[in-house]
Protein backbone atom coordinates (compact mmCIF):
# COMPACT_ATOMS: atom_id res chain seq x y z
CA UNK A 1 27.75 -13.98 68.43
CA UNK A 2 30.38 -11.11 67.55
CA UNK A 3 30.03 -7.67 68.88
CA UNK A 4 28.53 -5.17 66.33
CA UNK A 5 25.00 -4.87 65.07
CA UNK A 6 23.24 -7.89 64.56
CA UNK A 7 22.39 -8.38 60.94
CA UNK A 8 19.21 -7.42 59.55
CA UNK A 9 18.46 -10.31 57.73
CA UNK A 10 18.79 -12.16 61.10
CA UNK A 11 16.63 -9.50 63.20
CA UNK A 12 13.37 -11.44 63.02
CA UNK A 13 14.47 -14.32 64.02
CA UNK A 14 16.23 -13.44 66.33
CA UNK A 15 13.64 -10.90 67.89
CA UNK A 16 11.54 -14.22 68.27
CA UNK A 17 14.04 -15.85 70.02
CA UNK A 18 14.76 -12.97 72.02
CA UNK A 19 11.46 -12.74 73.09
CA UNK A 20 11.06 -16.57 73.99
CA UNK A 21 13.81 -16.17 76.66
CA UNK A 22 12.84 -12.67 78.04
CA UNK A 23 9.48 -13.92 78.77
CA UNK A 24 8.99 -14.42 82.51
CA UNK A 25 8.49 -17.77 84.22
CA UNK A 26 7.40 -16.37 87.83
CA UNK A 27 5.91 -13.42 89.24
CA UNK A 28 7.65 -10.09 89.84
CA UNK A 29 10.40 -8.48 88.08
CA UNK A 30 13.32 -10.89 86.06
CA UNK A 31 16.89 -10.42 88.61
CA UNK A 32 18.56 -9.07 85.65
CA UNK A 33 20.84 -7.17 87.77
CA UNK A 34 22.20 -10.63 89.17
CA UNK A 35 22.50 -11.68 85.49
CA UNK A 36 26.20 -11.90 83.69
CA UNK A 37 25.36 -12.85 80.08
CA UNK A 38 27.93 -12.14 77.26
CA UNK A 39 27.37 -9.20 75.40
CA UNK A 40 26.05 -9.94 71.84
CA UNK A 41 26.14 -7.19 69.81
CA UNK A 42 23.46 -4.20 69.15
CA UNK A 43 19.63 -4.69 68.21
CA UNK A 44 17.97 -2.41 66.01
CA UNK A 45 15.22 -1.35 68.25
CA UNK A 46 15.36 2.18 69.67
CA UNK A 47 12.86 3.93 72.15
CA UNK A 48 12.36 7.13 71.23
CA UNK A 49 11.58 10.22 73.70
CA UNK A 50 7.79 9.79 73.75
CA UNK A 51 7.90 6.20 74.67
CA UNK A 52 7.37 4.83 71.54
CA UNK A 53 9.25 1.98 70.69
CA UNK A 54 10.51 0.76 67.36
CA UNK A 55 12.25 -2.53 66.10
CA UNK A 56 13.85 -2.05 62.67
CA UNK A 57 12.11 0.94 62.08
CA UNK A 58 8.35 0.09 63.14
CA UNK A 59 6.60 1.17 65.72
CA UNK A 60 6.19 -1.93 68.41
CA UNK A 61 2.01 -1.33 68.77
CA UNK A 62 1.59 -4.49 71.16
CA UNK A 63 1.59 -3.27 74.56
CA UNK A 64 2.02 -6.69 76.40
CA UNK A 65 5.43 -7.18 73.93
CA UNK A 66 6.50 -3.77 75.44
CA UNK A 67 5.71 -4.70 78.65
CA UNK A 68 7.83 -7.36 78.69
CA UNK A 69 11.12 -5.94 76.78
CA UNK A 70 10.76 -3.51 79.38
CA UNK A 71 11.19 -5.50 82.19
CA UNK A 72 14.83 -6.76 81.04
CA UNK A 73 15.61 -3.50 80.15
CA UNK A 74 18.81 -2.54 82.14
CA UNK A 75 21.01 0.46 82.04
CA UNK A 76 25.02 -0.51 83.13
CA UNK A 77 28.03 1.72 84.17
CA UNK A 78 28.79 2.19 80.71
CA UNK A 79 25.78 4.54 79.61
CA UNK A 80 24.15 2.36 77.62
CA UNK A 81 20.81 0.54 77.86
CA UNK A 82 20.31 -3.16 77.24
CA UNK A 83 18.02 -6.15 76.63
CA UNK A 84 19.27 -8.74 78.75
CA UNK A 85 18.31 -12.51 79.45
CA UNK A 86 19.98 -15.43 81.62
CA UNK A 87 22.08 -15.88 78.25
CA UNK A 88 22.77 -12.74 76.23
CA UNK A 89 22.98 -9.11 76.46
CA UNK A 90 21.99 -6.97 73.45
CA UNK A 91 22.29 -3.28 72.54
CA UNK A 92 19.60 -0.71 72.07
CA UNK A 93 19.07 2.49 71.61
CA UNK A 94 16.99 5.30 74.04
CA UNK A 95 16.82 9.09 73.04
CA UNK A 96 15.81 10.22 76.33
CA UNK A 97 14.53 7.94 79.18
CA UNK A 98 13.05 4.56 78.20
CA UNK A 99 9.86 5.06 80.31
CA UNK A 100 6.98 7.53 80.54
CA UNK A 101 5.34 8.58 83.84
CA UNK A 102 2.22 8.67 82.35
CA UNK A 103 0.08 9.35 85.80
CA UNK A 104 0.54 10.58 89.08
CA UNK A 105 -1.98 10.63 92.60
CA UNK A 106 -1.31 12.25 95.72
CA UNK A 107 -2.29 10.71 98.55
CA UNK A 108 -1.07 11.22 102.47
CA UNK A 109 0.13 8.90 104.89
CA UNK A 110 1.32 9.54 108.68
CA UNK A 111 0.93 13.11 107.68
CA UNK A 112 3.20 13.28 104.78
CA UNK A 113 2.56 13.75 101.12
CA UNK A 114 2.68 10.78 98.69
CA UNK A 115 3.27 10.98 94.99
CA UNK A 116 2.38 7.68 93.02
CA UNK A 117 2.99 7.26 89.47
CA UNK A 118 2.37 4.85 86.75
CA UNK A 119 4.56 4.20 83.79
CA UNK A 120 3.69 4.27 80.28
CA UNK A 121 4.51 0.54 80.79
CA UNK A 122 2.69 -0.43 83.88
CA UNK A 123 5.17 0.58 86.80
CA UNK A 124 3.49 1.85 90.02
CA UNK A 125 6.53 3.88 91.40
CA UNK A 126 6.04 5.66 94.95
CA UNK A 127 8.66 8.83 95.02
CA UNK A 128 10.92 8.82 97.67
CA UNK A 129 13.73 8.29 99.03
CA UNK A 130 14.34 5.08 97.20
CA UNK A 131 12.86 6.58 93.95
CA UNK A 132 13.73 9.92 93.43
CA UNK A 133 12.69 12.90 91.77
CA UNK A 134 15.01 15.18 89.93
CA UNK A 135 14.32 18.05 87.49
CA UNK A 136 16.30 19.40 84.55
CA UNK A 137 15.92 22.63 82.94
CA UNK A 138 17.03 22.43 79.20
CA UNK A 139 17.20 24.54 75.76
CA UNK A 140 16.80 27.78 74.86
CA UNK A 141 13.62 28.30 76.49
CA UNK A 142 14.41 26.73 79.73
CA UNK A 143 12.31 23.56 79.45
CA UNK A 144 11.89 21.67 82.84
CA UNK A 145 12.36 18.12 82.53
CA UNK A 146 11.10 15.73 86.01
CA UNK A 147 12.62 12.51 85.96
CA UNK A 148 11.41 9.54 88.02
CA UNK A 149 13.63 6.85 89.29
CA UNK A 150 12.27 3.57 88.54
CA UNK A 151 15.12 0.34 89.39
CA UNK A 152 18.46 -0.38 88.48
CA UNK A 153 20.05 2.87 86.75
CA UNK A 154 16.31 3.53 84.59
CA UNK A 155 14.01 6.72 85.24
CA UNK A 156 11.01 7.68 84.15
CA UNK A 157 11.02 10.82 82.15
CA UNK A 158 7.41 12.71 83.52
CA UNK A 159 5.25 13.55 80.88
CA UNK A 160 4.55 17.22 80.39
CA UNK A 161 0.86 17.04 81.71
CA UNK A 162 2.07 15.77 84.82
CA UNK A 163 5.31 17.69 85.16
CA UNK A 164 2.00 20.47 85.27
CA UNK A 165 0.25 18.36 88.25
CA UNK A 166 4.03 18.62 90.06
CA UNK A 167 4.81 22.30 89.75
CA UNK A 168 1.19 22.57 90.87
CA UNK A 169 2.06 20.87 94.49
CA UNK A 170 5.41 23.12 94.54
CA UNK A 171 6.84 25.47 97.96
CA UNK A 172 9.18 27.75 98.72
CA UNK A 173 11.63 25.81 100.85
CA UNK A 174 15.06 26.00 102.53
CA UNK A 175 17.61 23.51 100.52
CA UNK A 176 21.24 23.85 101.81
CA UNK A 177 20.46 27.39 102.98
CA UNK A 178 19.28 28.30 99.54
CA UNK A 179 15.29 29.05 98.96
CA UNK A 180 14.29 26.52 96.00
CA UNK A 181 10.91 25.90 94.30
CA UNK A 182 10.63 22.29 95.62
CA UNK A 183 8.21 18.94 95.90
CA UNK A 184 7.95 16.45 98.77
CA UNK A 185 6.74 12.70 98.65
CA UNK A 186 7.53 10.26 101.47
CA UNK A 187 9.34 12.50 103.62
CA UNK A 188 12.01 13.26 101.03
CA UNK A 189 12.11 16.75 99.45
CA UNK A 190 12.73 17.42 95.61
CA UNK A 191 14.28 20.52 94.46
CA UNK A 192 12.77 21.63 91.29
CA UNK A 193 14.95 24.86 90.79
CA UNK A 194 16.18 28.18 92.81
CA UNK A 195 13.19 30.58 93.77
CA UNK A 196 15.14 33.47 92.00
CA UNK A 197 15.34 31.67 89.02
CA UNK A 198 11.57 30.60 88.80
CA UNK A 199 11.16 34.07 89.67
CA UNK A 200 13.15 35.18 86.70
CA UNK A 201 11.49 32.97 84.25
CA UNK A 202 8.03 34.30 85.50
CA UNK A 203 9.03 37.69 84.67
């Protein structure tokens, strides 16, 4: 199939097929890092910045069909995001992250602090050092914006009633010999911003 978007009098169709050879045939996660498929073209499915996703302009309201486009969801070097099978690699579109950390605990283990949270799409994702936390602050009213590392190149974006739950659990610590407004999980500290600056914005 040529490059470009897929036509949408073929979408259907083709979403059916799609879905036939995303679905998994063991347990766990597909490889699709491992997998090489030619790149065939762009879908018209987009997920927008509250975790909705849409094919062709509607809402996708079956979880379990989520659940599985999301797990051969994979980000490249390029940017973009794709659906990708054994076979092909399509397209699609994500306004901000294409999952939701819907949930968090906090737990302890050999006297550390754990944060555990679960995606909008069923991920159980332990921050650490293999899963990262890292905060933007963004627009004119200087939004903070916690992302979650999830696999591959994807992240989480936290939503804002457990970005709450975060800032909650935040210290004043020593980062690089500067004093930042920071989380820990697993060991591995987070730097949420500068202590001046939340200092500023309290003001």
């Amino acid at each position: 199939m040529a490059g470009g978007e897929i036509a949408g009098a073929r979408d259907a169709t083709y979403l059916e097929s799609l879905i036939s050879r995303a679905a998994p045939t063991g347990r766990g996660l597909p490889p699709v890092d491992r997998w090489d498929p030619e790149f065939c073209g762009d879908l018209d499915m987009e997920i927008r910045a509250d975790g909705t996703w849409f094919y062709m302009g509607t809402p996708i309201t079956r979880a379990a069909l989520v659940r599985l486009f999301s797990t051969v969801l994979r980000k490249d070097e390029d940017g973009r995001t794709y659906l990708v099978t054994p076979v092909e690699k399509v397209g699609i579109t994500v306004e901000d992250a294409p999952f939701i950390a819907v949930e968090m605990s906090v737990d302890e283990r050999d006297g550390a602090q754990v944060l555990t949270f679960r995606t909008n799409v069923g991920d159980v994702v332990e921050a650490g050092p293999e899963h990262p936390l890292r905060f933007e602050i963004t627009g004119p009213k200087d939004a903070l914006k916690p992302y979650l590392h999830v696999r591959g190149r994807l992240e989480a974006l936290v939503s804002r009633p457990v970005m709450y739950d975060i800032v909650e659990l935040g210290q004043d610590r020593p980062v690089n010999g500067t004093n930042m407004f920071s989380v820990s999980s697993a060991g591995a500290v987070f730097p949420i911003m500068p202590m001046d600056r939340l200092e500023a914005m309290s003001q």
